[in-house]
C-alpha atoms as a PDB file:
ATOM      1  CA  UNK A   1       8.285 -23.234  -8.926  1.00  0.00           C
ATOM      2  CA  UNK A   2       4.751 -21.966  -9.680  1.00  0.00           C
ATOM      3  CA  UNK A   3       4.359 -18.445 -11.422  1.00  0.00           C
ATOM      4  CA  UNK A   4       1.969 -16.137 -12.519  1.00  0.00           C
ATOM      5  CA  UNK A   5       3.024 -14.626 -15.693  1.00  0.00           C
ATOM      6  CA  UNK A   6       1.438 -11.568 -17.331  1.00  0.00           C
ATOM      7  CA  UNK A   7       2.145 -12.555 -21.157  1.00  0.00           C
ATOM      8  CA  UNK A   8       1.901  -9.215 -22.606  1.00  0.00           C
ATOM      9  CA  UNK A   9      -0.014  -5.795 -20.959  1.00  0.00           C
ATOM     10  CA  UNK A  10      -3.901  -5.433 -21.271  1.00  0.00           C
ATOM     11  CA  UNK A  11      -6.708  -7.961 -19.442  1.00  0.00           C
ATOM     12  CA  UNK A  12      -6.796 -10.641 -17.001  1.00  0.00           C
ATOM     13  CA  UNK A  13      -6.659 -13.234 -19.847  1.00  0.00           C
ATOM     14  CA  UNK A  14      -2.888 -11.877 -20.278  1.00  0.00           C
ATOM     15  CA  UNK A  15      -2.315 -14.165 -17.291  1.00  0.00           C
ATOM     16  CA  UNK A  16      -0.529 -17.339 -17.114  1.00  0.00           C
ATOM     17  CA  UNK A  17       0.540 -19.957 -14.337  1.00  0.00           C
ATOM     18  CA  UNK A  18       4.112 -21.235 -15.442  1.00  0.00           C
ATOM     19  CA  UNK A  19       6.953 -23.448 -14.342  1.00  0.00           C
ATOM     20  CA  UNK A  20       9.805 -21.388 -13.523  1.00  0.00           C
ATOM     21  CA  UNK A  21      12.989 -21.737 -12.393  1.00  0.00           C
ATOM     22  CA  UNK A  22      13.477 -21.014  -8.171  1.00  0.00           C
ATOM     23  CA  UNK A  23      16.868 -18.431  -8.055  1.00  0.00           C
ATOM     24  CA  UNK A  24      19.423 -18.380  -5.954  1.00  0.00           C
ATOM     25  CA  UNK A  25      19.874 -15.278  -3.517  1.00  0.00           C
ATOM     26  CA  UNK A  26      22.973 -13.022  -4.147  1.00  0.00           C
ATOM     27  CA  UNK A  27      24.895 -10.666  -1.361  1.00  0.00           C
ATOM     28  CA  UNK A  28      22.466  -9.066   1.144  1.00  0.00           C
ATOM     29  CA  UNK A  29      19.685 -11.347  -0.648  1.00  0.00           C
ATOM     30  CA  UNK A  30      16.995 -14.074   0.505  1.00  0.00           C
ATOM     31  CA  UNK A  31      14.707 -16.518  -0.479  1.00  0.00           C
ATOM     32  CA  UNK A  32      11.344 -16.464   0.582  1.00  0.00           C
ATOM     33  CA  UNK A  33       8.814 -19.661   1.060  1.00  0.00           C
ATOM     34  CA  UNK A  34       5.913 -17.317   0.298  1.00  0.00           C
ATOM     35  CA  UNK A  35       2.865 -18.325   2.043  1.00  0.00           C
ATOM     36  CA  UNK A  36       0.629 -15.157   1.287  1.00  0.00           C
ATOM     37  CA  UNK A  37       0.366 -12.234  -0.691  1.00  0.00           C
ATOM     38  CA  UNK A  38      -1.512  -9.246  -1.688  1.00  0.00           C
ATOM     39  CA  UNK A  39      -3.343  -7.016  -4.494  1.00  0.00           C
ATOM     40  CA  UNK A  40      -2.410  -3.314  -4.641  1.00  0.00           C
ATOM     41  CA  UNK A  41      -3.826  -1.015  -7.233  1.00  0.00           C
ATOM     42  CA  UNK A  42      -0.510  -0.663  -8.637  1.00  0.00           C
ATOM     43  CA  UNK A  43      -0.766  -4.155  -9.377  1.00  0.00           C
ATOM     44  CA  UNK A  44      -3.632  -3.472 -11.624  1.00  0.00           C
ATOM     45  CA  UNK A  45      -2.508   0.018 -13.098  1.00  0.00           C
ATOM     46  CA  UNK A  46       0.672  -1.956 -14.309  1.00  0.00           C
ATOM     47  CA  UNK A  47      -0.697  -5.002 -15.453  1.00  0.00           C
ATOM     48  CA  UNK A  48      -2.611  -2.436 -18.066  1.00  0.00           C
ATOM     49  CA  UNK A  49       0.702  -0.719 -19.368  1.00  0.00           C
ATOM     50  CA  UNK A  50       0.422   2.034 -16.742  1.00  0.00           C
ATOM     51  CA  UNK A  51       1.806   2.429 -13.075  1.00  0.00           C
ATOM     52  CA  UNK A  52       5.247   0.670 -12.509  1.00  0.00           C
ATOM     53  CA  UNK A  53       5.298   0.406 -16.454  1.00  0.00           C
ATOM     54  CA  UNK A  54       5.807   4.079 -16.961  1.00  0.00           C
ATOM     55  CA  UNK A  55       8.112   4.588 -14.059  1.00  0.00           C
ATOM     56  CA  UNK A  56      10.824   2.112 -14.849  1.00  0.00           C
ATOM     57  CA  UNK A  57      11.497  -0.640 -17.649  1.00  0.00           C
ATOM     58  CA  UNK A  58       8.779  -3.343 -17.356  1.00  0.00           C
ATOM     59  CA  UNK A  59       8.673  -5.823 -20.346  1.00  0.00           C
ATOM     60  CA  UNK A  60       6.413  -8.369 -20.733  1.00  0.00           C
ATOM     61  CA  UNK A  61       6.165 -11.262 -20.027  1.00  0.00           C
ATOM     62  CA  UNK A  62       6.619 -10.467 -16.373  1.00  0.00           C
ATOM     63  CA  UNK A  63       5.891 -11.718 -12.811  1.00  0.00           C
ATOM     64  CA  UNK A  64       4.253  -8.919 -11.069  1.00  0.00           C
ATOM     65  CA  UNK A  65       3.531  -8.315  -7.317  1.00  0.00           C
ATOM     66  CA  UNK A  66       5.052  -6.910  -4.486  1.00  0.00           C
ATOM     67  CA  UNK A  67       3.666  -7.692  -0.872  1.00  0.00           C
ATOM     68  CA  UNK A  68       4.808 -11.172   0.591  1.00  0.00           C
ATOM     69  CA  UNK A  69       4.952 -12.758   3.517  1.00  0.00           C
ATOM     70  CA  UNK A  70       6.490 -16.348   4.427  1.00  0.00           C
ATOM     71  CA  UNK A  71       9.548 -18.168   5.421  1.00  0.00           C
ATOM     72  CA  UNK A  72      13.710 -17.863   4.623  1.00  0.00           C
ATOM     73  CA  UNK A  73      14.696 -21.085   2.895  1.00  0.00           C
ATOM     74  CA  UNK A  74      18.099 -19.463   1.552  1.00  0.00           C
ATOM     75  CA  UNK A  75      20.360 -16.801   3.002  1.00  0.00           C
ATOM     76  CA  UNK A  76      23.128 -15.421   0.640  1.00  0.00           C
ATOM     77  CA  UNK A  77      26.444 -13.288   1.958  1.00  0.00           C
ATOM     78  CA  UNK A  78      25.707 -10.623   4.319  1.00  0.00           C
ATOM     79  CA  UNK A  79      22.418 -11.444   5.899  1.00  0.00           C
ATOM     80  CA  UNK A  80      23.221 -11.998   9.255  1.00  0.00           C
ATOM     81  CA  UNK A  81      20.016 -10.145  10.477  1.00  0.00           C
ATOM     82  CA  UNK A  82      18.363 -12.890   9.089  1.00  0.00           C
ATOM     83  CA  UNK A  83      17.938 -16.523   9.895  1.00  0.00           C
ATOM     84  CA  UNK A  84      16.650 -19.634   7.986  1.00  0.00           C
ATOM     85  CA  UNK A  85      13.542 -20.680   9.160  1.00  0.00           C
ATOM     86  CA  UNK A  86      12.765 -17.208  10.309  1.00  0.00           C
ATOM     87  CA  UNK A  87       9.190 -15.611   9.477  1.00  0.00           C
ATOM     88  CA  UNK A  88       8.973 -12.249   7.456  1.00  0.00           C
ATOM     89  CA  UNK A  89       7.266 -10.099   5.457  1.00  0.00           C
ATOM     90  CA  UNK A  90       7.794  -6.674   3.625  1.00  0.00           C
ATOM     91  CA  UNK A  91       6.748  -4.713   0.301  1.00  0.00           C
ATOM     92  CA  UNK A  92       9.822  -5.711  -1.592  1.00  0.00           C
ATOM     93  CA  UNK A  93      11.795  -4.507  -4.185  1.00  0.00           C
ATOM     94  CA  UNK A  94       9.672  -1.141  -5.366  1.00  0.00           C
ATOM     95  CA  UNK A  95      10.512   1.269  -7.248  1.00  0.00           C
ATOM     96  CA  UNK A  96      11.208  -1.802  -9.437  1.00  0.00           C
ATOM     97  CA  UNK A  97      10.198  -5.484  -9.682  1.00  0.00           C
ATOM     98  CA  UNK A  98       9.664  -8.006  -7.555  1.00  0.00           C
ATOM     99  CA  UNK A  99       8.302 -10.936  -9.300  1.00  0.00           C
ATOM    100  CA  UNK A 100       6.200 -11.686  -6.013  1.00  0.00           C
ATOM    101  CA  UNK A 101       3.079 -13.422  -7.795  1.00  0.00           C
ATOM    102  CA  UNK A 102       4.887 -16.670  -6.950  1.00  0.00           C
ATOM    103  CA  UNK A 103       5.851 -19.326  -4.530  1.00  0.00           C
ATOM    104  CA  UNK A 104       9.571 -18.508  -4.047  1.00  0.00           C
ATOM    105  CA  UNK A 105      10.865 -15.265  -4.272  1.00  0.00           C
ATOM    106  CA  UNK A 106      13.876 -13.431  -3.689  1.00  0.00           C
ATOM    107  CA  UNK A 107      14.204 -10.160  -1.282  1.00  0.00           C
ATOM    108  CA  UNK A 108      16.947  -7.365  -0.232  1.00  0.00           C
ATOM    109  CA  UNK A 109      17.301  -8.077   3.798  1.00  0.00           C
ATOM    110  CA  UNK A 110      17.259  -4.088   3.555  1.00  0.00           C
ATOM    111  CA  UNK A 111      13.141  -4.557   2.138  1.00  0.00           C
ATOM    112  CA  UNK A 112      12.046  -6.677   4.887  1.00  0.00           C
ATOM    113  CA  UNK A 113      11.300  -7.296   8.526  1.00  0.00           C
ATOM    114  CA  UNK A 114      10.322  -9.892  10.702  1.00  0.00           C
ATOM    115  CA  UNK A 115       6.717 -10.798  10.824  1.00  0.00           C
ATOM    116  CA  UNK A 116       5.202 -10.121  14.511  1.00  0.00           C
ATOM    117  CA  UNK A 117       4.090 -13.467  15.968  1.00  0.00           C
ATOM    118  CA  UNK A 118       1.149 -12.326  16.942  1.00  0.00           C
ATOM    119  CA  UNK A 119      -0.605 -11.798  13.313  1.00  0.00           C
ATOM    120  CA  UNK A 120      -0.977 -14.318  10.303  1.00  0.00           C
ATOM    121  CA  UNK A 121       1.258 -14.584   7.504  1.00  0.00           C
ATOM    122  CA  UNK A 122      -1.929 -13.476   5.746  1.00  0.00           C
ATOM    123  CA  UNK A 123      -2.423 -10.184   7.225  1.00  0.00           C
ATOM    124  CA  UNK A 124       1.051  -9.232   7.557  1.00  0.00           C
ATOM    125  CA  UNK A 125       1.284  -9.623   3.942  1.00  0.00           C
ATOM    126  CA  UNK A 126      -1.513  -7.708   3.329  1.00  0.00           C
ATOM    127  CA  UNK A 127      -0.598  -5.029   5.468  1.00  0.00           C
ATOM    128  CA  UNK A 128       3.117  -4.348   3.557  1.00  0.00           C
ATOM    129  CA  UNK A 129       2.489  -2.161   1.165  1.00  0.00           C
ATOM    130  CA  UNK A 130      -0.320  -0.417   2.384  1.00  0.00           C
ATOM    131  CA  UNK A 131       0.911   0.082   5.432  1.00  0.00           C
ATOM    132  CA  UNK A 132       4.582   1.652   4.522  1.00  0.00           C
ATOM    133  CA  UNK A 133       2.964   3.836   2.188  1.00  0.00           C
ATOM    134  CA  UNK A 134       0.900   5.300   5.120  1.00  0.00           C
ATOM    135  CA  UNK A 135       3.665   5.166   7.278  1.00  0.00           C
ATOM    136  CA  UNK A 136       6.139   7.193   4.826  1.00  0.00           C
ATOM    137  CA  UNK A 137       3.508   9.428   3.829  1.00  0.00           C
ATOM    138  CA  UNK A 138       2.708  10.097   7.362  1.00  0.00           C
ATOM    139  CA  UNK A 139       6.366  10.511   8.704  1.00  0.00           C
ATOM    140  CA  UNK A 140       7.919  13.050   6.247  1.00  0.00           C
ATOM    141  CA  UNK A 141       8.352  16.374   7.529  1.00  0.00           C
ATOM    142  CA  UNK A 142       8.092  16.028  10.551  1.00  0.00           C
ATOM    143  CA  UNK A 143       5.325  13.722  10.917  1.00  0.00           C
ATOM    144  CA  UNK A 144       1.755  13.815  12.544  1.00  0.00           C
ATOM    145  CA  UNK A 145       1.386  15.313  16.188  1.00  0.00           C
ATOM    146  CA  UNK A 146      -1.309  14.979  18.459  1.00  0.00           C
ATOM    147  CA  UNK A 147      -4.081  16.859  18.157  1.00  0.00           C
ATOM    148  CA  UNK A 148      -3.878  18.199  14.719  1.00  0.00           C
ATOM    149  CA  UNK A 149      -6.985  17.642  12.066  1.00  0.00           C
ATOM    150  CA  UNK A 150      -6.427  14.672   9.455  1.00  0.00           C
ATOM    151  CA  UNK A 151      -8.298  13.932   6.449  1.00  0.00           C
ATOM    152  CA  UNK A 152      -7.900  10.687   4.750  1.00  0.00           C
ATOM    153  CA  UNK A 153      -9.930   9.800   1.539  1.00  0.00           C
ATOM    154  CA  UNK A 154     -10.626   6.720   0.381  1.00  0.00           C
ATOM    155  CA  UNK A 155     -10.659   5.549   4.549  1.00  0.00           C
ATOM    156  CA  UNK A 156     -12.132   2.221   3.519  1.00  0.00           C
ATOM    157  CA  UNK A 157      -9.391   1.465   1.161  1.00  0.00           C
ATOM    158  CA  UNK A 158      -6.114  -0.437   1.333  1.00  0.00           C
ATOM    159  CA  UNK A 159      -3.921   2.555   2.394  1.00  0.00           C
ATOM    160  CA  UNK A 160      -7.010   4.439   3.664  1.00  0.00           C
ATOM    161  CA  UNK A 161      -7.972   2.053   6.345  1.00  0.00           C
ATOM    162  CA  UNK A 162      -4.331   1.500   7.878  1.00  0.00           C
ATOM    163  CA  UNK A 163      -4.038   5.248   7.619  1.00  0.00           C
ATOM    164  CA  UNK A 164      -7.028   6.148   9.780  1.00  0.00           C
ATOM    165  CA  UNK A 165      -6.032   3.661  12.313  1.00  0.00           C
ATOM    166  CA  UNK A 166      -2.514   5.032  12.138  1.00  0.00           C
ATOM    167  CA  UNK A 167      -2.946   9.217  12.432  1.00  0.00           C
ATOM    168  CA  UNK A 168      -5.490   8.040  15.470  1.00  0.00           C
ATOM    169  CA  UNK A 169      -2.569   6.064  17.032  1.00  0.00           C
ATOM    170  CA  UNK A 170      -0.923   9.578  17.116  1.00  0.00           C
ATOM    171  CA  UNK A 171      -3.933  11.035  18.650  1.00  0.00           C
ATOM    172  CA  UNK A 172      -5.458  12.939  15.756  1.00  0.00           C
ATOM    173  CA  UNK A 173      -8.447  14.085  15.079  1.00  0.00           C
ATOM    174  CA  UNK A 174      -9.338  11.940  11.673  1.00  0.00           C
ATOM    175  CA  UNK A 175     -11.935  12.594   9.123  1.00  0.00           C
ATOM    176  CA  UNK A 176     -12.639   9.318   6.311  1.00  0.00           C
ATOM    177  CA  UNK A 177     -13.845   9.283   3.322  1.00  0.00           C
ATOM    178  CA  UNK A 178     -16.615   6.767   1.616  1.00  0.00           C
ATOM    179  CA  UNK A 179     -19.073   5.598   0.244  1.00  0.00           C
ATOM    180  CA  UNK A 180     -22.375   6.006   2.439  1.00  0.00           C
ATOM    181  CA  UNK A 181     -22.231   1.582   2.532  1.00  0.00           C
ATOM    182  CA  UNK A 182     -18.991   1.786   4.056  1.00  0.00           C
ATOM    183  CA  UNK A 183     -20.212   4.830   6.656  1.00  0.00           C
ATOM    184  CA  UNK A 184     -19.882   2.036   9.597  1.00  0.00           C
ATOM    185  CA  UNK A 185     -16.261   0.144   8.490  1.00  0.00           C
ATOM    186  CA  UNK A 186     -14.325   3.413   8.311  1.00  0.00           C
ATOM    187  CA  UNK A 187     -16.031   4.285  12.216  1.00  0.00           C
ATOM    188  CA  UNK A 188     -15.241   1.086  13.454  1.00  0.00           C
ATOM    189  CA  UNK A 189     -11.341   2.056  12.537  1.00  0.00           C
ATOM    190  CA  UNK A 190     -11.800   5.036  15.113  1.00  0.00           C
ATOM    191  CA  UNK A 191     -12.313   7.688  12.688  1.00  0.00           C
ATOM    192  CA  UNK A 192     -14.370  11.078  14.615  1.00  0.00           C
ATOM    193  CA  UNK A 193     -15.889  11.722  10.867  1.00  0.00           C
ATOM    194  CA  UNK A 194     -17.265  10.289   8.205  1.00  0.00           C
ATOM    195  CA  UNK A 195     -18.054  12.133   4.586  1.00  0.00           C
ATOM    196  CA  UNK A 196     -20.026  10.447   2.137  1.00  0.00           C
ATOM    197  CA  UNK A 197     -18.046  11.756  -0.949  1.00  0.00           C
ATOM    198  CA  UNK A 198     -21.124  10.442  -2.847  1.00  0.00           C
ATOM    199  CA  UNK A 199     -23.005  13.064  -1.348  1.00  0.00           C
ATOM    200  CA  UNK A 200     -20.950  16.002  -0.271  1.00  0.00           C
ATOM    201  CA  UNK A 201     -18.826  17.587  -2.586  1.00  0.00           C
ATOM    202  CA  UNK A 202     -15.292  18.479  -1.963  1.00  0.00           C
ATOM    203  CA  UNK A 203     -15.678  22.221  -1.729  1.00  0.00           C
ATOM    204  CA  UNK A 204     -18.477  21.348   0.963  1.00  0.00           C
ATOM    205  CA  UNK A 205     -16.140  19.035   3.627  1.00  0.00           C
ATOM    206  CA  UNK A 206     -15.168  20.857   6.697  1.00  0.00           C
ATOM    207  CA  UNK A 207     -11.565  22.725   6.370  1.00  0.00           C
ATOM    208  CA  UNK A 208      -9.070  23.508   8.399  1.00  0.00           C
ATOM    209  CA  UNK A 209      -7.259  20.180   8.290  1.00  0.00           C
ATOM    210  CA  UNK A 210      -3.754  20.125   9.298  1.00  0.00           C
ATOM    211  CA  UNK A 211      -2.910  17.168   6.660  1.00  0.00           C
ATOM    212  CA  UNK A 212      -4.733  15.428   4.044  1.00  0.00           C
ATOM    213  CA  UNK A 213      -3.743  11.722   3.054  1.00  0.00           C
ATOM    214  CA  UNK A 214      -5.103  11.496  -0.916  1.00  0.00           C
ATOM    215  CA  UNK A 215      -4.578   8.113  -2.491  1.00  0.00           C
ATOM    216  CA  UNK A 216      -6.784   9.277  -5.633  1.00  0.00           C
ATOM    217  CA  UNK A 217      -5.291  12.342  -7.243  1.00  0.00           C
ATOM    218  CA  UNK A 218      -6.476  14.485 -10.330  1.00  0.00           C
ATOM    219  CA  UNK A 219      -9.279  16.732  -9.592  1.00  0.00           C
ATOM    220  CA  UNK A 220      -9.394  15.376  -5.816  1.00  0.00           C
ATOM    221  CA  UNK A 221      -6.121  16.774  -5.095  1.00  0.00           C
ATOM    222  CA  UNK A 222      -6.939  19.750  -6.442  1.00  0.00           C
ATOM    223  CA  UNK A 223     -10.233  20.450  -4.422  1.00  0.00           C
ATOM    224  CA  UNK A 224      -9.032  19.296  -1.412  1.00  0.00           C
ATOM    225  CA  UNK A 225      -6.252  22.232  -1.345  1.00  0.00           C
ATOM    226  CA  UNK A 226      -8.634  24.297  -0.143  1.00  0.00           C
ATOM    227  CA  UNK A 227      -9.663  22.323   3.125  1.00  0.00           C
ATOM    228  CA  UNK A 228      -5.921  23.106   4.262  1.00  0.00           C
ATOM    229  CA  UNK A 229      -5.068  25.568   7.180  1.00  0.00           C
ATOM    230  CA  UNK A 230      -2.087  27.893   6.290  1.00  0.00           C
ATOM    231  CA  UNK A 231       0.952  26.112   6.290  1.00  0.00           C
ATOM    232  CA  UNK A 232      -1.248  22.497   6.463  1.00  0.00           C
ATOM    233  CA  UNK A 233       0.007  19.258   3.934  1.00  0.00           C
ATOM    234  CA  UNK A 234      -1.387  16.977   1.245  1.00  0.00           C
ATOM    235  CA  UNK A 235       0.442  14.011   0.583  1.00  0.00           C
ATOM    236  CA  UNK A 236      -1.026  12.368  -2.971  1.00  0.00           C
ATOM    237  CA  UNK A 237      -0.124   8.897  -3.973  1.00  0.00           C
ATOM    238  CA  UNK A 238      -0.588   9.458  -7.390  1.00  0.00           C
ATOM    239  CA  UNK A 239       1.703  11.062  -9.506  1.00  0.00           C
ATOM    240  CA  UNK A 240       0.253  14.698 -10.935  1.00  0.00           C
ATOM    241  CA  UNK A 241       0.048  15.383 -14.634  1.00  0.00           C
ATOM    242  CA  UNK A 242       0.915  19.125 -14.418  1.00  0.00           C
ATOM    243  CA  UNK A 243       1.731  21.698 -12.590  1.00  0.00           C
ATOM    244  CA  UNK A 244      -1.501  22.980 -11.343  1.00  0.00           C
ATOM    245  CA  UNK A 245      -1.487  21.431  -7.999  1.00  0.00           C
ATOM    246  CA  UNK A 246       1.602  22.865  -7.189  1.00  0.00           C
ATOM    247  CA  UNK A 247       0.994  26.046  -8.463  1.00  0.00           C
ATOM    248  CA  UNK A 248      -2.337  26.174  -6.420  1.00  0.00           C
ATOM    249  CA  UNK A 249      -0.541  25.310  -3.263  1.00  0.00           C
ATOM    250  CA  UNK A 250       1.932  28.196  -3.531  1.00  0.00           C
ATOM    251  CA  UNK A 251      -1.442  30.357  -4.341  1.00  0.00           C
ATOM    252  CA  UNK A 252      -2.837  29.274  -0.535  1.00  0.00           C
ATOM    253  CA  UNK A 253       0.205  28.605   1.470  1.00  0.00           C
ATOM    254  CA  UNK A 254       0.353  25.214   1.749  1.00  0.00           C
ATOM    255  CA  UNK A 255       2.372  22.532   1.054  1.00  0.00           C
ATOM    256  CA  UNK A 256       1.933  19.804  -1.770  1.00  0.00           C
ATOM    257  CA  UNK A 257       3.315  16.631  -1.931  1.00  0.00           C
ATOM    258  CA  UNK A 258       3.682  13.605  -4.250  1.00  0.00           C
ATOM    259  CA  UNK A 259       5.258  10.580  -3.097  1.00  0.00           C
ATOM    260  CA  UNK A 260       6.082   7.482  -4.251  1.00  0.00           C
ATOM    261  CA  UNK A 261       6.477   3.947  -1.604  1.00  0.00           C
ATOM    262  CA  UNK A 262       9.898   2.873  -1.562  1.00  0.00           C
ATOM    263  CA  UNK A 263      10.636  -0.195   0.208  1.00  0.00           C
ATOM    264  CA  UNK A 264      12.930  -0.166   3.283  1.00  0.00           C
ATOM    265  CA  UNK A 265      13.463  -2.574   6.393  1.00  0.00           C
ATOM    266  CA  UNK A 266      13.520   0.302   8.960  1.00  0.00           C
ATOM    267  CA  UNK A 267       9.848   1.631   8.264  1.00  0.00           C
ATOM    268  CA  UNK A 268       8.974  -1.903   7.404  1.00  0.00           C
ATOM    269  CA  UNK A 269       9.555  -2.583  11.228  1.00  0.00           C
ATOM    270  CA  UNK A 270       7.454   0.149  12.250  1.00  0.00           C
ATOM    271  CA  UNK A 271       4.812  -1.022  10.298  1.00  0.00           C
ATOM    272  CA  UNK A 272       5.727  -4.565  12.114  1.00  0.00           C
ATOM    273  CA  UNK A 273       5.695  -3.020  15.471  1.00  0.00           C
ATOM    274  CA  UNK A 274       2.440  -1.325  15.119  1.00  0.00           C
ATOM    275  CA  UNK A 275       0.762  -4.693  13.491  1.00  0.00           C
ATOM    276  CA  UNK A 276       2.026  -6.955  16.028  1.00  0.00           C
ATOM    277  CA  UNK A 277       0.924  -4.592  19.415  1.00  0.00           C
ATOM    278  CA  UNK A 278      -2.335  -4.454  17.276  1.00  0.00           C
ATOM    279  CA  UNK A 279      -2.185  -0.994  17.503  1.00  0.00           C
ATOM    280  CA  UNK A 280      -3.525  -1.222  13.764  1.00  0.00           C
ATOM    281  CA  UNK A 281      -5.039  -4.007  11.573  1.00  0.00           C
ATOM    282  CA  UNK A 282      -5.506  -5.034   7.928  1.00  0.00           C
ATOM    283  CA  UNK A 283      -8.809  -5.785   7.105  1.00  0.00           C
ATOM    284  CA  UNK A 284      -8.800  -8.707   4.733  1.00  0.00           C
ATOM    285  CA  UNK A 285     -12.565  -8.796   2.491  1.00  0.00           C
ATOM    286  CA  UNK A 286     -11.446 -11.775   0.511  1.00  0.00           C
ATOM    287  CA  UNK A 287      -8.535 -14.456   0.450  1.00  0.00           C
ATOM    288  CA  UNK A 288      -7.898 -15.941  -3.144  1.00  0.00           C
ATOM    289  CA  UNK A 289      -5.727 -18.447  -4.582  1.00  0.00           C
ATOM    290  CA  UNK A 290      -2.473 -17.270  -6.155  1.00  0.00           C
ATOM    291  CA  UNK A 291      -3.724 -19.436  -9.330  1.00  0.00           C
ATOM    292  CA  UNK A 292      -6.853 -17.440  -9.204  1.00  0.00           C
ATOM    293  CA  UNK A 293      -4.755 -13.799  -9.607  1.00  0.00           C
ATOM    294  CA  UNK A 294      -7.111 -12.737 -12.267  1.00  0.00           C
ATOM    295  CA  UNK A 295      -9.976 -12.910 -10.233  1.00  0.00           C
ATOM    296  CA  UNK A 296      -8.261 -10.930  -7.223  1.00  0.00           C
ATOM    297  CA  UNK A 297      -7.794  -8.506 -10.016  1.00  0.00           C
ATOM    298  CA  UNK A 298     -11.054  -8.111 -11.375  1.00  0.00           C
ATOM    299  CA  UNK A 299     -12.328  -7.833  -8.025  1.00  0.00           C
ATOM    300  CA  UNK A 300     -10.441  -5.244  -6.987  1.00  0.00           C
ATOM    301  CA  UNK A 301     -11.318  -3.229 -10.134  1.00  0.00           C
ATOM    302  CA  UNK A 302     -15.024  -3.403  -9.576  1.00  0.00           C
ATOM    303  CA  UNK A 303     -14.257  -1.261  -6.562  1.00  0.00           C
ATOM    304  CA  UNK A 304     -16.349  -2.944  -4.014  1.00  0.00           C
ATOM    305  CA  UNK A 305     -12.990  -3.785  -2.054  1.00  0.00           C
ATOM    306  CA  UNK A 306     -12.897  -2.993   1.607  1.00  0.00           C
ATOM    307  CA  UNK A 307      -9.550  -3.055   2.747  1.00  0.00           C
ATOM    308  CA  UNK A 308      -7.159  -5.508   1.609  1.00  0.00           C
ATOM    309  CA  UNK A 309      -7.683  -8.681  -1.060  1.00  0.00           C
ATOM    310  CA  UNK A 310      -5.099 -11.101   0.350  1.00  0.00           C
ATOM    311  CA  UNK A 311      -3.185 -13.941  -2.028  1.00  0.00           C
ATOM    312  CA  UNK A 312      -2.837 -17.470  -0.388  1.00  0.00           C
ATOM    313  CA  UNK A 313      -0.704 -20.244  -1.484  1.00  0.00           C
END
């Protein structure tokens, strides 16, 4: 089968397209047809020696990716939740590889669901793991209730625009972040604010949020602390380099929060249920060819994504 091999870390020239051989699924364990695909920034951050890299043992060369969806071509032992033939889709094997950046790949039944009818093998891919890492980070601790403040930054992004559409589904009150050029996207997902975080410095948002979604981390995190009620939550996506978030969150009585995506079937089929009553929607700004990976990566480094950059076969 056709793969996309990252030959050593560092630049898009790193990349490859190689003949490699198509597995065979072990217990619990399918192969996938994959018939789309998507870019994550942790695609990027690990494709430069950071990311996945520094979390667990990833040696070059190395098929990356993580988000598929497709068609079951193999079943091993013990997938009898699973058919051949059937359509699915999922965020699979993270924390840890995937090898996904190809045109077979296998999957734990216990990473994936089925994919709703209703929506494209493109968007359901490109929904996977942006959507379960809004879902998770939404649905620890209780969860979101109606009525309560949100704030998500970075609303136009791949997490950020599922989220918004997601804490609104649970009738909150949701604040996005974005640039001033992407004022009218993040409204059109139902947002009731908009902050140009161009113009308006943290300290200068509205407060009083109840939770705070933060896919950016550093010196965001630590700002937005401050637009927390007592007791409110910020969930950050990326992993802090000290202590001093934590430390300022015990200072103003909230709670702070990093956490990492894992994949799992069960909030995989929330996701799914959500996407297929279209009760939320990825956004798709550009579909590229899997043999053209380096320029879905390039483009999603010059930041000018909105929403998701989907990977067709």
């Amino acid at each position: 089968m056709r793969a996309i091999v990252l030959e050593q870390f560092g630049s898009v020239a790193n990349f490859r397209e190689r003949d490699v051989p198509i597995g065979r699924p072990g217990r619990g364990q399918v192969l996938i047809d994959v018939a789309a695909g998507s870019v994550n920034p942790i695609d990027i951050k690990t494709r430069v020696g950071r990311g996945a890299a520094k979390w667990f043992p990833v040696i070059p060369p190395v098929i990356l990716g993580w988000d598929i969806a497709g068609k079951i071509v193999n079943c091993g032992p013990d997938t009898d939740t699973f058919s051949l033939g059937e359509d699915v889709f999922g965020a699979i094997g993270f924390p840890g590889l995937a090898q996904a950046n190809a045109d077979y790949v296998i999957a734990d039944v216990a990473h994936i669901a089925k994919k709703p009818a209703s929506i494209s093998f493109e968007e359901s891919a490109a929904a996977a793991m942006a959507g379960l890492t809004a879902w998770q980070a939404f649905n620890q601790n209780g969860g979101l209730h109606a009525g309560q403040k949100v704030l998500v930054h970075g609303a136009s992004g791949g997490v950020g625009h599922l989220a918004v559409q997601m804490a609104k589904a649970c009738g909150c009150h949701v604040t996005g972040t974005s640039s001033g050029r992407n004022r009218q996207f993040v409204q059109s997902l139902g947002a009731d604010g908009h902050i140009d975080y161009q113009k308006t410095p943290i300290p200068n948002y509205p407060g009083d949020f109840d939770f705070i979604l933060d896919p950016i981390g550093g010196d965001v995190t630590l700002a937005s602390l401050g637009l927390l009620k007592q007791g409110g939550h910020l969930v950050t996506l990326n992993p802090p380099g000290d202590d001093q978030a934590e430390r300022k969150a015990r200072e103003l009585g909230v709670v702070f929060q990093f956490i990492l995506m894992k994949s799992s079937s069960s909030d995989m089929e929330q996701v799914a249920k959500l996407l297929g009553s279209r009760v939320i929607s990825a956004h798709i700004s550009a579909s590229i060819p899997l043999s053209h990976l380096a320029d879905a990566h390039l483009l999603m480094e010059s930041g000018r994504t909105v929403g998701k950059i989907s990977l067709i076969r």
